[in-house]
PDB file of N, CA and C in Angstrom:
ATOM      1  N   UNK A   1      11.339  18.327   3.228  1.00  0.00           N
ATOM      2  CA  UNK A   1      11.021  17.512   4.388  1.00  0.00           C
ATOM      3  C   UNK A   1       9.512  17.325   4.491  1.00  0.00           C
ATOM      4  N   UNK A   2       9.249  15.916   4.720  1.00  0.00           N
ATOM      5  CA  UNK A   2       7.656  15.694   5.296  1.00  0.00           C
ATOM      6  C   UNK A   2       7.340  16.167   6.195  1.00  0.00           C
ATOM      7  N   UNK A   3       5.927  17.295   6.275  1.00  0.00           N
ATOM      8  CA  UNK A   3       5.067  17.985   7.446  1.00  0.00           C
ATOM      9  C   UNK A   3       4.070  17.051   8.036  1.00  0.00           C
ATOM     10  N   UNK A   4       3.710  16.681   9.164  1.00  0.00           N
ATOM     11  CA  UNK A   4       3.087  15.645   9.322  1.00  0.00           C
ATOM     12  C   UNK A   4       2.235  16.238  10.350  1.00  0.00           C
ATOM     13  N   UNK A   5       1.125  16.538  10.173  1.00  0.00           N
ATOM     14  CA  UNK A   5       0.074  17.145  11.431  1.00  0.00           C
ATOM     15  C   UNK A   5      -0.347  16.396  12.380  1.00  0.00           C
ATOM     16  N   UNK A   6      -0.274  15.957  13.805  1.00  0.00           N
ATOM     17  CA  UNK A   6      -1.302  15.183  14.416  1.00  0.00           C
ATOM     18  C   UNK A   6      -1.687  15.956  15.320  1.00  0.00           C
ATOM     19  N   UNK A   7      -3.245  15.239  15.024  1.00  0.00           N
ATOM     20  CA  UNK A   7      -4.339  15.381  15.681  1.00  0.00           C
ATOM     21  C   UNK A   7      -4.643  14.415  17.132  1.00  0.00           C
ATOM     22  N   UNK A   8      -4.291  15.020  18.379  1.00  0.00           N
ATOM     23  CA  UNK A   8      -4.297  14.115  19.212  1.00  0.00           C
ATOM     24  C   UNK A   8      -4.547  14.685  20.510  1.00  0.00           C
ATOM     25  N   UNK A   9      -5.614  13.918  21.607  1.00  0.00           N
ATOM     26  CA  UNK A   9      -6.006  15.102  22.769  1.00  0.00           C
ATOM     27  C   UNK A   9      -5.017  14.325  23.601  1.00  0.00           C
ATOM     28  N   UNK A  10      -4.509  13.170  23.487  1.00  0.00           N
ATOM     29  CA  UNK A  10      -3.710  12.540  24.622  1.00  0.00           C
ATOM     30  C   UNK A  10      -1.959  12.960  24.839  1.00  0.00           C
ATOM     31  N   UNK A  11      -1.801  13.686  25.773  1.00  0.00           N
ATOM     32  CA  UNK A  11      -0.375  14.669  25.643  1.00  0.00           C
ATOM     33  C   UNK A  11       0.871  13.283  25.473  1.00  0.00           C
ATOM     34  N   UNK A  12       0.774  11.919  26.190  1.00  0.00           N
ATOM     35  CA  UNK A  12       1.690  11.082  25.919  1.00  0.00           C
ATOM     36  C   UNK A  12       1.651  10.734  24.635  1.00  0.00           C
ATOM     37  N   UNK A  13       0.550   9.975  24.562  1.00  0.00           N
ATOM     38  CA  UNK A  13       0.742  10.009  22.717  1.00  0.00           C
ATOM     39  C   UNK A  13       1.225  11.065  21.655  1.00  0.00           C
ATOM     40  N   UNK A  14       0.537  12.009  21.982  1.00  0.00           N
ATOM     41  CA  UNK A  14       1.549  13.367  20.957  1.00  0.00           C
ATOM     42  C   UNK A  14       2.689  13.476  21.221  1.00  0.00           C
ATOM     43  N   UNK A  15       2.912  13.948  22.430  1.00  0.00           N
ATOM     44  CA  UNK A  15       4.639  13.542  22.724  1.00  0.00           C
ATOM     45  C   UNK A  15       5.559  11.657  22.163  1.00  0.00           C
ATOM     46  N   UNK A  16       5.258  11.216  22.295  1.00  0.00           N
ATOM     47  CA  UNK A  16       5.861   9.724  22.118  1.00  0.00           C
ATOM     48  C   UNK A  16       5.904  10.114  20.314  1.00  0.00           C
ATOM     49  N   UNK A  17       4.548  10.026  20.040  1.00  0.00           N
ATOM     50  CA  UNK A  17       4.743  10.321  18.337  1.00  0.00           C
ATOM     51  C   UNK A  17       5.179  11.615  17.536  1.00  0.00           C
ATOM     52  N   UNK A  18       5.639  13.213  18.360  1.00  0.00           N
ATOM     53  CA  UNK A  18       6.102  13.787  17.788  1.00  0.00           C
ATOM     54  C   UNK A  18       7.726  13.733  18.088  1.00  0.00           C
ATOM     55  N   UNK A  19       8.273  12.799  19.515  1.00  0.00           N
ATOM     56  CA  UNK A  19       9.790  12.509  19.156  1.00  0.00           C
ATOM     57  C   UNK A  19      10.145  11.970  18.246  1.00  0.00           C
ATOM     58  N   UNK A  20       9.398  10.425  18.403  1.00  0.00           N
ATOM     59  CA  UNK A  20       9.700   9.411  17.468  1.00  0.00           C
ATOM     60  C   UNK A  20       9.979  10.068  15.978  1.00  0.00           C
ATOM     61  N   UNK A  21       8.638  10.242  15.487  1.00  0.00           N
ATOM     62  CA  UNK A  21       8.539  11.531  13.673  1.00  0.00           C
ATOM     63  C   UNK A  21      10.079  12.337  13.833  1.00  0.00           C
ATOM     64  N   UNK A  22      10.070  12.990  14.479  1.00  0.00           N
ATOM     65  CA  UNK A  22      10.989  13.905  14.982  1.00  0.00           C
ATOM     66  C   UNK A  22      12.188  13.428  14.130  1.00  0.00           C
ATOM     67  N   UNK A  23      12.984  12.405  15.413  1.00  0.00           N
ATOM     68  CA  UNK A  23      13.748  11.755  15.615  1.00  0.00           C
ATOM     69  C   UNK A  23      14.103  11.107  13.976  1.00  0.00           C
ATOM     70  N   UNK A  24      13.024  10.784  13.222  1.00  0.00           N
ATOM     71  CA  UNK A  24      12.999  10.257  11.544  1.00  0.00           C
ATOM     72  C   UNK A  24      13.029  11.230  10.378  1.00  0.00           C
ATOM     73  N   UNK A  25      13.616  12.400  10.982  1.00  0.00           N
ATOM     74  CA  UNK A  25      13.313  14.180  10.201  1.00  0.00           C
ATOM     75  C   UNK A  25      12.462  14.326   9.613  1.00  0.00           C
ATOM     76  N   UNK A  26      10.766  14.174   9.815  1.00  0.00           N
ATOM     77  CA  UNK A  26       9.977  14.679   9.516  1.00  0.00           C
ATOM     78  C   UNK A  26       9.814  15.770  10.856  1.00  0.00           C
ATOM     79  N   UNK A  27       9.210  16.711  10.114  1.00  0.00           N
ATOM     80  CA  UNK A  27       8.592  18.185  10.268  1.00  0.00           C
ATOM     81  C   UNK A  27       7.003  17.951  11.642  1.00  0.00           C
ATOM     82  N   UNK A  28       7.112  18.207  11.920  1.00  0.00           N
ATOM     83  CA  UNK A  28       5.703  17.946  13.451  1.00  0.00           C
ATOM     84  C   UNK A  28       5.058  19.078  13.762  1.00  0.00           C
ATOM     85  N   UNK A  29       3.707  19.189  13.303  1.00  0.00           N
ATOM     86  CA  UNK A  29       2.763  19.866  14.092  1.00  0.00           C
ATOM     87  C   UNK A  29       1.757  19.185  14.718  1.00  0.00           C
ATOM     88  N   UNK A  30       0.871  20.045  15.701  1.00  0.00           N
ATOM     89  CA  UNK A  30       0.281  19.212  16.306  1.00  0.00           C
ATOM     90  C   UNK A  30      -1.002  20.053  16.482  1.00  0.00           C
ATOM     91  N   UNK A  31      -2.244  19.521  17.010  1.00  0.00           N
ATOM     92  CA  UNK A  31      -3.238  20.024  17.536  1.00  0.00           C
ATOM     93  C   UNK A  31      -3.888  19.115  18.251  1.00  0.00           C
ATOM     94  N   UNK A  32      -5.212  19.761  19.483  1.00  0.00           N
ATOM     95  CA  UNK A  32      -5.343  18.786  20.587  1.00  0.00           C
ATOM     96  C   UNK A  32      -6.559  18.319  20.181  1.00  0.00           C
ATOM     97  N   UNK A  33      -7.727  18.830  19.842  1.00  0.00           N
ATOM     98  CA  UNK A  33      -8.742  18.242  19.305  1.00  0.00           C
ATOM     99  C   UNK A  33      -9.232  18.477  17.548  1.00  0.00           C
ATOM    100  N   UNK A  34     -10.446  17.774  17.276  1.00  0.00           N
ATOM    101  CA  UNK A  34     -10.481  18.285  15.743  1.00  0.00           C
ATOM    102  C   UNK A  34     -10.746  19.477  15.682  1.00  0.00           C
ATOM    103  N   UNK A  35     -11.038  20.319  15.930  1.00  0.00           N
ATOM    104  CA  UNK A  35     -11.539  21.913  15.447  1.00  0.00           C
ATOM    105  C   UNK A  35     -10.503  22.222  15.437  1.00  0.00           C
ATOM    106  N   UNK A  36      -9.378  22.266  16.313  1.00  0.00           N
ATOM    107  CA  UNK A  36      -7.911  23.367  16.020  1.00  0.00           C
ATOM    108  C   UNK A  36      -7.360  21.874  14.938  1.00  0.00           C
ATOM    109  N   UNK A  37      -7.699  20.788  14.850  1.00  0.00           N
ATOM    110  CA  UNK A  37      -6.785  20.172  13.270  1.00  0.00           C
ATOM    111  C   UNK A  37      -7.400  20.349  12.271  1.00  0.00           C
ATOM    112  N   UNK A  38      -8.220  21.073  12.079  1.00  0.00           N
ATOM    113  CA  UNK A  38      -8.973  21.338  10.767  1.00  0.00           C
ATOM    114  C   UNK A  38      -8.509  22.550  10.503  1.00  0.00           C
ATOM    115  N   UNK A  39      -8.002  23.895  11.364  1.00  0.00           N
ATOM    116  CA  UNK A  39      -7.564  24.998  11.118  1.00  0.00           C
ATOM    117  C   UNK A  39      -6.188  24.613  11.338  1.00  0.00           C
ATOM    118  N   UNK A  40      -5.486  24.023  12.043  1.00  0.00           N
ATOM    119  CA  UNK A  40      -3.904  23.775  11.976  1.00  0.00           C
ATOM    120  C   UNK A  40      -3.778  23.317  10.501  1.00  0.00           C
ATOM    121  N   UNK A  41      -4.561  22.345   9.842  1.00  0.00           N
ATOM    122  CA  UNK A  41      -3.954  21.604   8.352  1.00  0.00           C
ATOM    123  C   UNK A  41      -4.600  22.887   7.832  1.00  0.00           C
ATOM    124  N   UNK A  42      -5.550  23.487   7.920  1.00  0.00           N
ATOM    125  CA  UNK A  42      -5.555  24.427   6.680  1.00  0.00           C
ATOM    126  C   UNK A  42      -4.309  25.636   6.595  1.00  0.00           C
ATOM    127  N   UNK A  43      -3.622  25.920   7.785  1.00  0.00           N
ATOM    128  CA  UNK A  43      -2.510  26.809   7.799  1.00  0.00           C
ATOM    129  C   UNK A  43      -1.751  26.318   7.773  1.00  0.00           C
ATOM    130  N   UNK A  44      -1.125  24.921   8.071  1.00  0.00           N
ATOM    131  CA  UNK A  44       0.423  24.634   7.465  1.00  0.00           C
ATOM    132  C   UNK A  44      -0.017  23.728   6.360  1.00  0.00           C
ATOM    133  N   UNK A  45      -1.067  23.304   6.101  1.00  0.00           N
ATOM    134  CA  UNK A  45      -0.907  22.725   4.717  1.00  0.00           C
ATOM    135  C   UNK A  45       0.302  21.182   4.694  1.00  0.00           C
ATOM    136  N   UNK A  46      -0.150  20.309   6.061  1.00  0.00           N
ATOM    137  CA  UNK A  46       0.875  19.238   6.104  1.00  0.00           C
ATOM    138  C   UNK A  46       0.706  18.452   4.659  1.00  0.00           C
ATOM    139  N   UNK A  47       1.905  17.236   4.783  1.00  0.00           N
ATOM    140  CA  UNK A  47       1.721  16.444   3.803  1.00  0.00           C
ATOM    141  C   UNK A  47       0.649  15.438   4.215  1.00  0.00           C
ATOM    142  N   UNK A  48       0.845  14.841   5.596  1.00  0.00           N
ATOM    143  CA  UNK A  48       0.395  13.669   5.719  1.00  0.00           C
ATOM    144  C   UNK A  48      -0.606  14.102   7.539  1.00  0.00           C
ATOM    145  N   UNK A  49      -1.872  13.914   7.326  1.00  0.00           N
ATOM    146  CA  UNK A  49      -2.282  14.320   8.598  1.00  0.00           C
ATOM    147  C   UNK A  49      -2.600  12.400   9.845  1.00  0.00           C
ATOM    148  N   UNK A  50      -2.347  12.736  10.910  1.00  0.00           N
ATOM    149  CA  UNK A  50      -2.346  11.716  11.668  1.00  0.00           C
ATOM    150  C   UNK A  50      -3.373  11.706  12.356  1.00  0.00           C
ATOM    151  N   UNK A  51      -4.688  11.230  12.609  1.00  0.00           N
ATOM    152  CA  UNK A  51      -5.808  11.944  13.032  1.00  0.00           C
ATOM    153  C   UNK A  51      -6.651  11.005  14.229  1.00  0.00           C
ATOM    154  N   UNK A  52      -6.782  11.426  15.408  1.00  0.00           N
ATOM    155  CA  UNK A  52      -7.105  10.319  16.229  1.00  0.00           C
ATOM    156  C   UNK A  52      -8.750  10.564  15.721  1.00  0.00           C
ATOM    157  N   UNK A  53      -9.501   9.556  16.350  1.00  0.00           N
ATOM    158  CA  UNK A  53     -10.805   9.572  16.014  1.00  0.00           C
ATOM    159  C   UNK A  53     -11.207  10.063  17.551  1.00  0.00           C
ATOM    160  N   UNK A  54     -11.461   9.896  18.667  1.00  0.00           N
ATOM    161  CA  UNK A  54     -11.626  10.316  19.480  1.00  0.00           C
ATOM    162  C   UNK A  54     -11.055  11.084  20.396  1.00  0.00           C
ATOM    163  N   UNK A  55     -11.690  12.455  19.884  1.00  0.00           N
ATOM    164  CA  UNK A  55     -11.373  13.748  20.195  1.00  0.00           C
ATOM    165  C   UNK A  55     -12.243  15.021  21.075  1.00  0.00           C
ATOM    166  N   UNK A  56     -11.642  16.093  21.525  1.00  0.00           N
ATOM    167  CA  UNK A  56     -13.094  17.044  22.118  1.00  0.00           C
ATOM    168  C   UNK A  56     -13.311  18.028  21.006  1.00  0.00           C
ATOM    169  N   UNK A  57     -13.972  18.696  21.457  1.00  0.00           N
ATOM    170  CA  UNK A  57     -14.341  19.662  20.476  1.00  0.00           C
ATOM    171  C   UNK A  57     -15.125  19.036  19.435  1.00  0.00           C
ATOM    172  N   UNK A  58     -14.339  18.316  18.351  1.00  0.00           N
ATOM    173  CA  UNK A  58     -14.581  18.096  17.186  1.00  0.00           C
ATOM    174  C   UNK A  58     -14.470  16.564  17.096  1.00  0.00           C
ATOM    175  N   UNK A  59     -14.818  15.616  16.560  1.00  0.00           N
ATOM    176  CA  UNK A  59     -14.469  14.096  16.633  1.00  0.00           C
ATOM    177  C   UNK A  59     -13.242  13.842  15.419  1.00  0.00           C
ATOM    178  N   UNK A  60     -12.433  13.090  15.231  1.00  0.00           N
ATOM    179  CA  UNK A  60     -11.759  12.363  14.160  1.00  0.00           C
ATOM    180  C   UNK A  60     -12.512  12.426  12.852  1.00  0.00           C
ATOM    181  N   UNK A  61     -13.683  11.871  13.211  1.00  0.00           N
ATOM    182  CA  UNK A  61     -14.633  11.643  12.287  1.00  0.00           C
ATOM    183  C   UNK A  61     -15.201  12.630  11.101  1.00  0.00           C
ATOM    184  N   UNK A  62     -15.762  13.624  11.852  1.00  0.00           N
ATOM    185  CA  UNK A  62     -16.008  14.752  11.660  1.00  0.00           C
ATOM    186  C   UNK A  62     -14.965  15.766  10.673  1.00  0.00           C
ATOM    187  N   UNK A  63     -13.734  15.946  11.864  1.00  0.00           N
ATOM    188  CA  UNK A  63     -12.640  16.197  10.947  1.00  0.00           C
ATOM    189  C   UNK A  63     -12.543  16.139  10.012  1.00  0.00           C
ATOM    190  N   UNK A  64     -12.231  14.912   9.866  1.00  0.00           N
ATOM    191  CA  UNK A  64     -12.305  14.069   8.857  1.00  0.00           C
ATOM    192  C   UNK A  64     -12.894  15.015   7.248  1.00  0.00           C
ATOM    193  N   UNK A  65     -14.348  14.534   7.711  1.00  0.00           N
ATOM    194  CA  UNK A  65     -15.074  14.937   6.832  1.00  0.00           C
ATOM    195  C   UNK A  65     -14.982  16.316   6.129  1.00  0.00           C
ATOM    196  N   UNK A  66     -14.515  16.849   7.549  1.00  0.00           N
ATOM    197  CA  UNK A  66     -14.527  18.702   7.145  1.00  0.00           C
ATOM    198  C   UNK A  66     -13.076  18.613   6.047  1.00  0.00           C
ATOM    199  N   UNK A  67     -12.201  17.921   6.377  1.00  0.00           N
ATOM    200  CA  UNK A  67     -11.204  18.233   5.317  1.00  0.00           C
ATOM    201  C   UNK A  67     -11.292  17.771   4.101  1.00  0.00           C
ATOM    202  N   UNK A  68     -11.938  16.497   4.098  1.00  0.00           N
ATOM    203  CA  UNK A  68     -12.101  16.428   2.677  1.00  0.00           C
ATOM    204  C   UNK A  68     -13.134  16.659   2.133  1.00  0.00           C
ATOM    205  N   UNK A  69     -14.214  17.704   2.526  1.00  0.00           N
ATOM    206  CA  UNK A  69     -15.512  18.679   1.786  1.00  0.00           C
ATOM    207  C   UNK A  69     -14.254  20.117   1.818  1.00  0.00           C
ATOM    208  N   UNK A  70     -13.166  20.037   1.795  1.00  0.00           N
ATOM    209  CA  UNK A  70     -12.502  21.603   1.511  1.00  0.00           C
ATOM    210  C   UNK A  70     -11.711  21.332   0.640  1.00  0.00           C
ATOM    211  N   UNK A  71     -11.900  22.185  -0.775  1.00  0.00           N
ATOM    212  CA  UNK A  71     -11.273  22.024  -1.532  1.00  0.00           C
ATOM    213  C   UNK A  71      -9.744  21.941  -0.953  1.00  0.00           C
ATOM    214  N   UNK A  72      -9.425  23.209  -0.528  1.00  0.00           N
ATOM    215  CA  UNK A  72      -7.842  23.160   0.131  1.00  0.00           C
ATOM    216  C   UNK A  72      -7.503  22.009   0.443  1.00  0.00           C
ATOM    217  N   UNK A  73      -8.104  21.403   1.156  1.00  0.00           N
ATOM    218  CA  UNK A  73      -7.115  20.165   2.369  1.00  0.00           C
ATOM    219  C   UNK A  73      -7.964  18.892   1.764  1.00  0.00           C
ATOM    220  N   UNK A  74      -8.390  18.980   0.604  1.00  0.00           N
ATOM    221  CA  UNK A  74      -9.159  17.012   0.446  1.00  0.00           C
ATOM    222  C   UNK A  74      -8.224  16.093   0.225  1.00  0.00           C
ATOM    223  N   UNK A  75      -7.130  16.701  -0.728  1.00  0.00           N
ATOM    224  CA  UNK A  75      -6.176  15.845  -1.154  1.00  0.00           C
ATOM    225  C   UNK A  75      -5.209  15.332   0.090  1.00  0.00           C
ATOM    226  N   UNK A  76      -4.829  16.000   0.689  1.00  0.00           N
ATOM    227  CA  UNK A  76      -3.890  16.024   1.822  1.00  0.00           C
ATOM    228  C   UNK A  76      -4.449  14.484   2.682  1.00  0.00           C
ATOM    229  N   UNK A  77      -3.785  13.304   2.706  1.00  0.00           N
ATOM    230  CA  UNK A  77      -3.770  11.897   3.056  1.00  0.00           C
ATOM    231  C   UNK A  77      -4.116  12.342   5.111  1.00  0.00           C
ATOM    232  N   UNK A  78      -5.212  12.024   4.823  1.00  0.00           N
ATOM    233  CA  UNK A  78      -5.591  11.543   6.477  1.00  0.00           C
ATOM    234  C   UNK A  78      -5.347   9.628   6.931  1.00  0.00           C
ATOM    235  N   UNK A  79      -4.423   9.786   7.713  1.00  0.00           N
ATOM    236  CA  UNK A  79      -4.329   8.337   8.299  1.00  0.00           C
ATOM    237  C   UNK A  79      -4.921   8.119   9.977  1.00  0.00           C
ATOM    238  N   UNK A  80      -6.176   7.707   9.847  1.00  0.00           N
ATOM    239  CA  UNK A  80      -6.796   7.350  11.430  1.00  0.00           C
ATOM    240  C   UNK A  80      -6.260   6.652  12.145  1.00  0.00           C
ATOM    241  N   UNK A  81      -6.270   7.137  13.633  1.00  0.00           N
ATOM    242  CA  UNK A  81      -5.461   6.520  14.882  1.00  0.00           C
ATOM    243  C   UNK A  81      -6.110   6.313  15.694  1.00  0.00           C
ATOM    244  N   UNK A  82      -6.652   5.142  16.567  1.00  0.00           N
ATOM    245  CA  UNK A  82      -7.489   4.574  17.086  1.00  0.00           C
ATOM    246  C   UNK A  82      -7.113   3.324  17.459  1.00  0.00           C
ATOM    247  N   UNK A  83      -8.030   3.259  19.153  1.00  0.00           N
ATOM    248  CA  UNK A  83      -7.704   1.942  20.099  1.00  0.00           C
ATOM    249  C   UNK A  83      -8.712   1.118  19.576  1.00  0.00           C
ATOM    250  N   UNK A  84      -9.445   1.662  18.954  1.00  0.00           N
ATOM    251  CA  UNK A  84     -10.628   0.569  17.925  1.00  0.00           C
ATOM    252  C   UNK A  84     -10.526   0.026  17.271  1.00  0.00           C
ATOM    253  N   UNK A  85     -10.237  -1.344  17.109  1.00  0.00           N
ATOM    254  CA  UNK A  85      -9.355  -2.164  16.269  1.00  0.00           C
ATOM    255  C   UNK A  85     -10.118  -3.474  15.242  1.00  0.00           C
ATOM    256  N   UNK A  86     -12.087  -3.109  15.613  1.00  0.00           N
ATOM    257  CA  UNK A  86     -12.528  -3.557  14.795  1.00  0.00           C
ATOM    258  C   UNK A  86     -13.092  -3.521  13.482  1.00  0.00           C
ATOM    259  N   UNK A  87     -13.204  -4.208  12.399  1.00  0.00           N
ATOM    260  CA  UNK A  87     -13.841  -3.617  11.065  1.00  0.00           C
ATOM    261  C   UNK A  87     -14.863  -3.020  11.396  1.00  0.00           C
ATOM    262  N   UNK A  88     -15.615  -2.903  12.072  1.00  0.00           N
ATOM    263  CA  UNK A  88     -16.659  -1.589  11.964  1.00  0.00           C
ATOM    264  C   UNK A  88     -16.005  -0.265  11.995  1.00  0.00           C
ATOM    265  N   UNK A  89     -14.969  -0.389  12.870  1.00  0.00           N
ATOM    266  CA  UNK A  89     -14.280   1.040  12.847  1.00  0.00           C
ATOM    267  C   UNK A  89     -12.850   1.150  11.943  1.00  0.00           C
ATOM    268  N   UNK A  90     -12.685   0.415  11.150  1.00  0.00           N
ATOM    269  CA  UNK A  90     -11.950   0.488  10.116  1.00  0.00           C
ATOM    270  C   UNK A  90     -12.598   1.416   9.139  1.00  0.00           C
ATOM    271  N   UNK A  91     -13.821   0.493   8.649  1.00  0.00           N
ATOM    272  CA  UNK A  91     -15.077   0.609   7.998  1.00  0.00           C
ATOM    273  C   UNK A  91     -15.782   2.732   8.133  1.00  0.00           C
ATOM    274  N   UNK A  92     -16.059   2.750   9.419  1.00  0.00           N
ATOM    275  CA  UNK A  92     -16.308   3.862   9.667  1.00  0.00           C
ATOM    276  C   UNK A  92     -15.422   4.941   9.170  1.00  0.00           C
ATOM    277  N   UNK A  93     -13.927   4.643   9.536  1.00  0.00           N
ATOM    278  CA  UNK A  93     -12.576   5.966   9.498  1.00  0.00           C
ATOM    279  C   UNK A  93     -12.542   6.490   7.819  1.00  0.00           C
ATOM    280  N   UNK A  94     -12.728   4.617   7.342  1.00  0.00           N
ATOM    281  CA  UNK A  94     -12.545   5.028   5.752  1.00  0.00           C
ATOM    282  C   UNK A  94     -13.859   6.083   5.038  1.00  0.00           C
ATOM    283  N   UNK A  95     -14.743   5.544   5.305  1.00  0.00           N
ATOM    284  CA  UNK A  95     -16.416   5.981   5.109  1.00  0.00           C
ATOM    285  C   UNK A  95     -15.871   7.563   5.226  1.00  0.00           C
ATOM    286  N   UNK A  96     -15.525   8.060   6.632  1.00  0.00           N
ATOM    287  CA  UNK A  96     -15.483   9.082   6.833  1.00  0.00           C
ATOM    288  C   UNK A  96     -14.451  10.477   5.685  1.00  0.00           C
ATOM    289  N   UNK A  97     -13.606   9.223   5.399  1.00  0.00           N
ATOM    290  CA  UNK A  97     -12.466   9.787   3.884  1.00  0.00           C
ATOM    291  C   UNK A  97     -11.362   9.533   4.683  1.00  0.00           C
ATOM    292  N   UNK A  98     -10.908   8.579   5.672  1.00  0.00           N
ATOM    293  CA  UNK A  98      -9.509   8.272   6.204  1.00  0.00           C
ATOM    294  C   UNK A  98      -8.838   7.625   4.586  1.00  0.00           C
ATOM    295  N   UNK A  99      -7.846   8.098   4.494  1.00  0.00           N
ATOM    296  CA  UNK A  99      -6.956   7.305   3.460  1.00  0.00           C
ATOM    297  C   UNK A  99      -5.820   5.888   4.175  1.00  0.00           C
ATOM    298  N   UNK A 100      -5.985   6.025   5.759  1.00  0.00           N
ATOM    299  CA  UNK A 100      -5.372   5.078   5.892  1.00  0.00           C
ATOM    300  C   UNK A 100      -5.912   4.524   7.326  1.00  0.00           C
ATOM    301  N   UNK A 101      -5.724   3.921   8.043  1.00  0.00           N
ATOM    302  CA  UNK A 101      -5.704   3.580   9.876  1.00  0.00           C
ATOM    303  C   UNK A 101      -4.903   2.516  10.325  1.00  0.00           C
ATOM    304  N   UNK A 102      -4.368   2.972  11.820  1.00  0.00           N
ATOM    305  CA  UNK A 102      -3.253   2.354  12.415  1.00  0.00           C
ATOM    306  C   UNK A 102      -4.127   2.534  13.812  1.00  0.00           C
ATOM    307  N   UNK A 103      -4.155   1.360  13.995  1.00  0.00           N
ATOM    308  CA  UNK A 103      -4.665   1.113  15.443  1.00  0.00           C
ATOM    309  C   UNK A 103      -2.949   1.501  16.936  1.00  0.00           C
ATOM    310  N   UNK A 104      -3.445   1.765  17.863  1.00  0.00           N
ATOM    311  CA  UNK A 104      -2.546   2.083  19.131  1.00  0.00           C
ATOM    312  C   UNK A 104      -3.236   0.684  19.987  1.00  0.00           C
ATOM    313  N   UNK A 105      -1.530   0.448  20.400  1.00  0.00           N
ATOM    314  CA  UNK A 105      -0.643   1.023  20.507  1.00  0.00           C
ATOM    315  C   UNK A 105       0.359   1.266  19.007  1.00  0.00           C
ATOM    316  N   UNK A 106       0.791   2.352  18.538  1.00  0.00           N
ATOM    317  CA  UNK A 106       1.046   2.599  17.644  1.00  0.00           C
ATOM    318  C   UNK A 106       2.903   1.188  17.127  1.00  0.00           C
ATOM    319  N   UNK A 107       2.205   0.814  16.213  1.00  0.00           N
ATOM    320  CA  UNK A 107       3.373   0.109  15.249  1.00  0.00           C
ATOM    321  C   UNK A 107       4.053   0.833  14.614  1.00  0.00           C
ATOM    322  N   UNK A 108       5.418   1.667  14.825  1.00  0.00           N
ATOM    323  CA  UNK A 108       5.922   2.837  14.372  1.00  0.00           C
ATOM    324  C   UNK A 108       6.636   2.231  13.115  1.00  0.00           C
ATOM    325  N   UNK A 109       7.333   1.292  12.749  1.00  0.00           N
ATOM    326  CA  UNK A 109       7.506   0.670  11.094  1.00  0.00           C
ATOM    327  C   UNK A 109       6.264   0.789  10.421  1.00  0.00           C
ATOM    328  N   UNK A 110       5.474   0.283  10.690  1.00  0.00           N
ATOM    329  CA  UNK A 110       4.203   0.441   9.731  1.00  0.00           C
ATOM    330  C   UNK A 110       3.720   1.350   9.728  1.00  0.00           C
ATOM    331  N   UNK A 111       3.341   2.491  10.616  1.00  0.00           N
ATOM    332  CA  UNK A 111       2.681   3.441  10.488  1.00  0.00           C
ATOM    333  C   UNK A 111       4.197   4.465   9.820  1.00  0.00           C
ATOM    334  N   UNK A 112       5.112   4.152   9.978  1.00  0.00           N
ATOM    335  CA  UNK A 112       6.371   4.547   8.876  1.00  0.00           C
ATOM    336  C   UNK A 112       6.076   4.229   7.398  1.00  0.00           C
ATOM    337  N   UNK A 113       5.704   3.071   7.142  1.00  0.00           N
ATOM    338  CA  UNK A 113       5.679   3.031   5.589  1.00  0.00           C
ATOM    339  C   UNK A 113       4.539   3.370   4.936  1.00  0.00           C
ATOM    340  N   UNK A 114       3.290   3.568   5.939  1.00  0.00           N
ATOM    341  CA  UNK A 114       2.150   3.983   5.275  1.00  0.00           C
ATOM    342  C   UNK A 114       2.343   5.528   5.521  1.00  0.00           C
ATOM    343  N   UNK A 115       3.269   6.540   6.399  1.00  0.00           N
ATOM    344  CA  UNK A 115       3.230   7.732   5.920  1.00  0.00           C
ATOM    345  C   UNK A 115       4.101   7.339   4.511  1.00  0.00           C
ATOM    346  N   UNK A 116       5.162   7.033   4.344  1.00  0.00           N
ATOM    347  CA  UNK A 116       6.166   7.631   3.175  1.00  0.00           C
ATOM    348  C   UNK A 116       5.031   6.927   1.839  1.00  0.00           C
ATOM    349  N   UNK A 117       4.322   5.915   1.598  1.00  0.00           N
ATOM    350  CA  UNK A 117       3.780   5.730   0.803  1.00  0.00           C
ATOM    351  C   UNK A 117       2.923   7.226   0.716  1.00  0.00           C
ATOM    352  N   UNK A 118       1.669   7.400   1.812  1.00  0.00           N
ATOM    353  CA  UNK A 118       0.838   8.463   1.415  1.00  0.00           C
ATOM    354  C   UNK A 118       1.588   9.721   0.947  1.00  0.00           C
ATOM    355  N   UNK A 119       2.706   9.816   1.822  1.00  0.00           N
ATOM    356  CA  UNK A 119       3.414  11.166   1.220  1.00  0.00           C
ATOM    357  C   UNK A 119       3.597  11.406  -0.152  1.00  0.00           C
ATOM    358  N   UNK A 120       4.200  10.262  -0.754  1.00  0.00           N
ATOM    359  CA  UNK A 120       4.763  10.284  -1.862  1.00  0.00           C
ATOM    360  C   UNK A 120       3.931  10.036  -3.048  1.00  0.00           C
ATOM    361  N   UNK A 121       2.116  10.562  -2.771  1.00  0.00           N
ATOM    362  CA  UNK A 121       1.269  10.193  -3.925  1.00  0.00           C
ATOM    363  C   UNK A 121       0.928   9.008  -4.647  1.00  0.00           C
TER     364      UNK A 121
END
């Protein structure tokens, strides 16, 4: 089964997107800002991380970065989630090492086929 980490401080959104996942038998963890998703993916080791960019603690961004400067977690597909829906911040998520971004309100088919693509290497 696909493990799918998100990173998200907004409790409706984590909830809405860990039924939905749920509900599609992928596996759901979660954390509220980036500092606990940088130590949540390094202990479950998801397949596919879901990563908002604006976060406390730690930013998306940042995150970001921290996982893919760790050997452990670089490979592991970060897909950015964000109400920022312009190429600068496309531009930015990728820069940062996003492997994918889905703007919110979340398109759950598409942000469906871009997990099973990233999952599946």
């Amino acid at each position: 089964m696909t493990k799918i980490l998100i990173v998200e401080d907004n409790e409706m959104n984590l909830d809405m997107l860990t039924r939905r996942l749920t509900r599609k038998g992928f596996v759901v963890v979660s954390a509220g800002d980036g500092a606990a998703g940088v130590a949540m993916c390094q202990q479950e080791a998801p397949d596919v991380v879901l990563m908002d960019m604006s976060l406390p603690v730690m930013d998306g961004w940042t995150a970001t970065r921290t996982l893919k400067a760790d050997a452990a977690t670089a490979a592991i597909p970060v897909v950015a989630l964000t109400a920022h829906a312009m190429q600068a911040d496309r531009d930015k998520a990728m820069e940062a090492g996003c492997d994918a971004f889905a703007t919110k309100p979340i398109d759950l088919p598409d942000l469906l086929s871009t997990i099973e693509r990233l999952a599946s290497g």
